[in-house]
PDB file of N, CA and C in Angstrom:
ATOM      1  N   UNK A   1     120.280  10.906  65.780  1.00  0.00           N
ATOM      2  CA  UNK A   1     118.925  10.425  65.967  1.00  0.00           C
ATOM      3  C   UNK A   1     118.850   8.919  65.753  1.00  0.00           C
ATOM      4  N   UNK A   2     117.816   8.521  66.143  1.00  0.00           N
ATOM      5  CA  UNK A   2     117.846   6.834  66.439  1.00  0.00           C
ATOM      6  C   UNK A   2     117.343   6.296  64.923  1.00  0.00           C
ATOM      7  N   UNK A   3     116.922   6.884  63.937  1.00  0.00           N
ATOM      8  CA  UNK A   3     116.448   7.075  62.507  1.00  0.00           C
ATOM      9  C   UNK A   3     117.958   7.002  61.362  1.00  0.00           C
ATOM     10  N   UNK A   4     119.068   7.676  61.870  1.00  0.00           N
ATOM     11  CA  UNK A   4     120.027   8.072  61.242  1.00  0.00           C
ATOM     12  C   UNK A   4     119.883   9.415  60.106  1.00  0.00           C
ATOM     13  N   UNK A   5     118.571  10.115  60.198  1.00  0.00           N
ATOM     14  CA  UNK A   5     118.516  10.758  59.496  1.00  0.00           C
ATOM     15  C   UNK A   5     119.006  11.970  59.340  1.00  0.00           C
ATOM     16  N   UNK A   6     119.297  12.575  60.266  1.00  0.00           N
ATOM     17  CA  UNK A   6     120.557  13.676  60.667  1.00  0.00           C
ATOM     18  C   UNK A   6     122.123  13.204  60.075  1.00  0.00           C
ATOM     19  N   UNK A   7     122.373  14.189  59.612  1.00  0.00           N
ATOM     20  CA  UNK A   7     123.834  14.442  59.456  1.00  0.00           C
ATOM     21  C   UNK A   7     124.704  15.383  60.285  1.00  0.00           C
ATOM     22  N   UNK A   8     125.915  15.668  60.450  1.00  0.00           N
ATOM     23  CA  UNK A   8     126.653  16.892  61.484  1.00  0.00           C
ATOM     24  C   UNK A   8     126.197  17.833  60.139  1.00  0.00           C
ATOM     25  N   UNK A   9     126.130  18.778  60.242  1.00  0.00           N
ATOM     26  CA  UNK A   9     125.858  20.319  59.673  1.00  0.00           C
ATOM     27  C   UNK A   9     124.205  20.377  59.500  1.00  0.00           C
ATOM     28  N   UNK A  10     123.706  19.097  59.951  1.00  0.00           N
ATOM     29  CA  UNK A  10     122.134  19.846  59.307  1.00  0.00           C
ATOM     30  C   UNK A  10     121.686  20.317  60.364  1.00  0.00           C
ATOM     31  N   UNK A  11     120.753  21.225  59.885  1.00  0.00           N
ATOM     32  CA  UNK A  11     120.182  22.623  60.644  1.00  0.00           C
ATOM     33  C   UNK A  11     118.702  21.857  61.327  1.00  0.00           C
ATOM     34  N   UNK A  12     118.158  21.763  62.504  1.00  0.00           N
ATOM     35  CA  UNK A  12     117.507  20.820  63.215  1.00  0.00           C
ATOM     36  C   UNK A  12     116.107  21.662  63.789  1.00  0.00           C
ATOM     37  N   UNK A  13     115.359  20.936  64.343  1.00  0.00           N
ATOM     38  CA  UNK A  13     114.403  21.323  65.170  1.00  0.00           C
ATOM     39  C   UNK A  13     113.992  20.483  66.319  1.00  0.00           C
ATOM     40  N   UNK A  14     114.509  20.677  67.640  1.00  0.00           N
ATOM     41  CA  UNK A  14     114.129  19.329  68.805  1.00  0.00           C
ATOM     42  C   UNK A  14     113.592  19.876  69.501  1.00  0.00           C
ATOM     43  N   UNK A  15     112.833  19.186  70.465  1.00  0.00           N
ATOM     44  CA  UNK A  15     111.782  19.599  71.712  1.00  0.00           C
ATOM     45  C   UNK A  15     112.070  18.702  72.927  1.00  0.00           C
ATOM     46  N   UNK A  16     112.065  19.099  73.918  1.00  0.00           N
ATOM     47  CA  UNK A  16     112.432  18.360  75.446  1.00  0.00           C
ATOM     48  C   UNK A  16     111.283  17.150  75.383  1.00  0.00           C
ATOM     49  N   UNK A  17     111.925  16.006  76.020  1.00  0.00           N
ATOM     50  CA  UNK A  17     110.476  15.278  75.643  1.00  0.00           C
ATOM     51  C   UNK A  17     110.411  14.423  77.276  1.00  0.00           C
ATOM     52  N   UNK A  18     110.277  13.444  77.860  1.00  0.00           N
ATOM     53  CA  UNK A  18     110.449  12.547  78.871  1.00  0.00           C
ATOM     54  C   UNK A  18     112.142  12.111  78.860  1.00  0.00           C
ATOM     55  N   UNK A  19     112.899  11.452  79.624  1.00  0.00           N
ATOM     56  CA  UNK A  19     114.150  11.062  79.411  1.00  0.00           C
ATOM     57  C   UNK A  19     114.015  10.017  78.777  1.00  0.00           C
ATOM     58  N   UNK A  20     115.325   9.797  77.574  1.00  0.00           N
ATOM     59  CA  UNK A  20     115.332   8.603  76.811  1.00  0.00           C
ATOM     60  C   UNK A  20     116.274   7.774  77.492  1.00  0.00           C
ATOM     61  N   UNK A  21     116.915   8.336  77.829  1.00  0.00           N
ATOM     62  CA  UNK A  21     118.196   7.730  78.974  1.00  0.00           C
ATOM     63  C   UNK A  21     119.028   9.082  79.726  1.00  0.00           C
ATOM     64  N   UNK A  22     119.665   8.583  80.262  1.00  0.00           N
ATOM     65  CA  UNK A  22     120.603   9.358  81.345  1.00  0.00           C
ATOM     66  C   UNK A  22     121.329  10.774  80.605  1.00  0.00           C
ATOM     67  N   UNK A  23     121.215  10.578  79.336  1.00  0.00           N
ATOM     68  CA  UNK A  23     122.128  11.797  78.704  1.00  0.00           C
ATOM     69  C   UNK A  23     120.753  12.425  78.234  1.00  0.00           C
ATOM     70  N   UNK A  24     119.691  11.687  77.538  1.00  0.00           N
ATOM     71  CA  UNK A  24     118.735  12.667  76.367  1.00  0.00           C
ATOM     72  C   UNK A  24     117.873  12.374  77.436  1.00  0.00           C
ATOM     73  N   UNK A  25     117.302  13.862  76.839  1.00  0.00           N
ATOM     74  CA  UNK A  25     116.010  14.004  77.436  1.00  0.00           C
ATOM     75  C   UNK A  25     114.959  15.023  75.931  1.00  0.00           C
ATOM     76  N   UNK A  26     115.408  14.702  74.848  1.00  0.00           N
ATOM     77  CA  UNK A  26     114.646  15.411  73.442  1.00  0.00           C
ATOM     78  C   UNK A  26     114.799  14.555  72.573  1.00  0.00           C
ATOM     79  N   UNK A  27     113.475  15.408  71.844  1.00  0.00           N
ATOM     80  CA  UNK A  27     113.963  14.111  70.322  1.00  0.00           C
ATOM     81  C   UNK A  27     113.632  15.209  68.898  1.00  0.00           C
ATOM     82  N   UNK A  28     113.969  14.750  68.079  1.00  0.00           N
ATOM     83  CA  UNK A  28     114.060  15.730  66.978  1.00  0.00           C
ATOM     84  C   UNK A  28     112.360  15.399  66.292  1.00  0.00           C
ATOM     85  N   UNK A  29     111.984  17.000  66.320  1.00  0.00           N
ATOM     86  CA  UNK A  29     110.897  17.662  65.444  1.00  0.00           C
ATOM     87  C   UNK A  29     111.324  17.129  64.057  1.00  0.00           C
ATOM     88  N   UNK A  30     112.092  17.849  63.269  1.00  0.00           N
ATOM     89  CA  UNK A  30     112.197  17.743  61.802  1.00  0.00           C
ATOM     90  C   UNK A  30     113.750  18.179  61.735  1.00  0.00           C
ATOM     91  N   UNK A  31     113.771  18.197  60.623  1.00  0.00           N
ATOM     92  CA  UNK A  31     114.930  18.503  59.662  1.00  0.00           C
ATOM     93  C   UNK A  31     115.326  19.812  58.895  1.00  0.00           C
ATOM     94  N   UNK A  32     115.393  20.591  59.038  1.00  0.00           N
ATOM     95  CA  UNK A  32     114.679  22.093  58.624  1.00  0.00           C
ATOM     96  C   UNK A  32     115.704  22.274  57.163  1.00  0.00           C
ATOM     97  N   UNK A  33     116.985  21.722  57.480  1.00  0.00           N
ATOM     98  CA  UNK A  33     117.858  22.152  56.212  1.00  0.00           C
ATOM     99  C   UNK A  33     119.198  21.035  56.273  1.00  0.00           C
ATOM    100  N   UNK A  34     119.402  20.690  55.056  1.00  0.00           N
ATOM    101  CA  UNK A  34     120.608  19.292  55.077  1.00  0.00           C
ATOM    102  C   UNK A  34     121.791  20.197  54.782  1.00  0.00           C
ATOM    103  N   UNK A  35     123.099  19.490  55.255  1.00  0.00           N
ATOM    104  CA  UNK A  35     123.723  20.101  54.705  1.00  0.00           C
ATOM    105  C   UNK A  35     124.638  20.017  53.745  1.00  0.00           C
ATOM    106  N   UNK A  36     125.524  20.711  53.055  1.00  0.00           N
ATOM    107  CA  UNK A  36     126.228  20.277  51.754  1.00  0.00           C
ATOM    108  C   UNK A  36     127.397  19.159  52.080  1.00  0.00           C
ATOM    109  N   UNK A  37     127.162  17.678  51.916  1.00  0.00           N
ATOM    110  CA  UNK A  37     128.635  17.144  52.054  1.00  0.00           C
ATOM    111  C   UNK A  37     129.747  17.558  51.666  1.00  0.00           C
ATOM    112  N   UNK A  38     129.579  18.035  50.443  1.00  0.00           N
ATOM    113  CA  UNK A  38     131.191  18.625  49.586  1.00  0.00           C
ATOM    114  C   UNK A  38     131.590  19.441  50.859  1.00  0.00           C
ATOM    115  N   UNK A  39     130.986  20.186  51.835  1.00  0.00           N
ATOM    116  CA  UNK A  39     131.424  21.460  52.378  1.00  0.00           C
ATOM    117  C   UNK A  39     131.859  20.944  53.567  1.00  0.00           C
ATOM    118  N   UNK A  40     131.431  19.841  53.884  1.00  0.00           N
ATOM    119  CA  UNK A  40     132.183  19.203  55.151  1.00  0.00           C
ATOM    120  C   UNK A  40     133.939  18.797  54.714  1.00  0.00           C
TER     121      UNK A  40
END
């Protein structure tokens, strides 16, 4: 996300939105669950 607030393992919520560019076309709702670094 353009925020950095996502990590790889966190559990997400996105919605289709207008295109942001050529690849995205969504942007993230919320954050629903982080996930454990140790476990990465």
């Amino acid at each position: 996300d353009a925020n950095n607030e996502c990590q790889t393992g966190d559990v997400v919520i996105i919605e289709e939105c207008r295109p942001i560019s050529k690849m995205k076309s969504w942007r993230l709702v919320r954050v629903v669950s982080q996930a454990d670094s140790a476990a990465l």
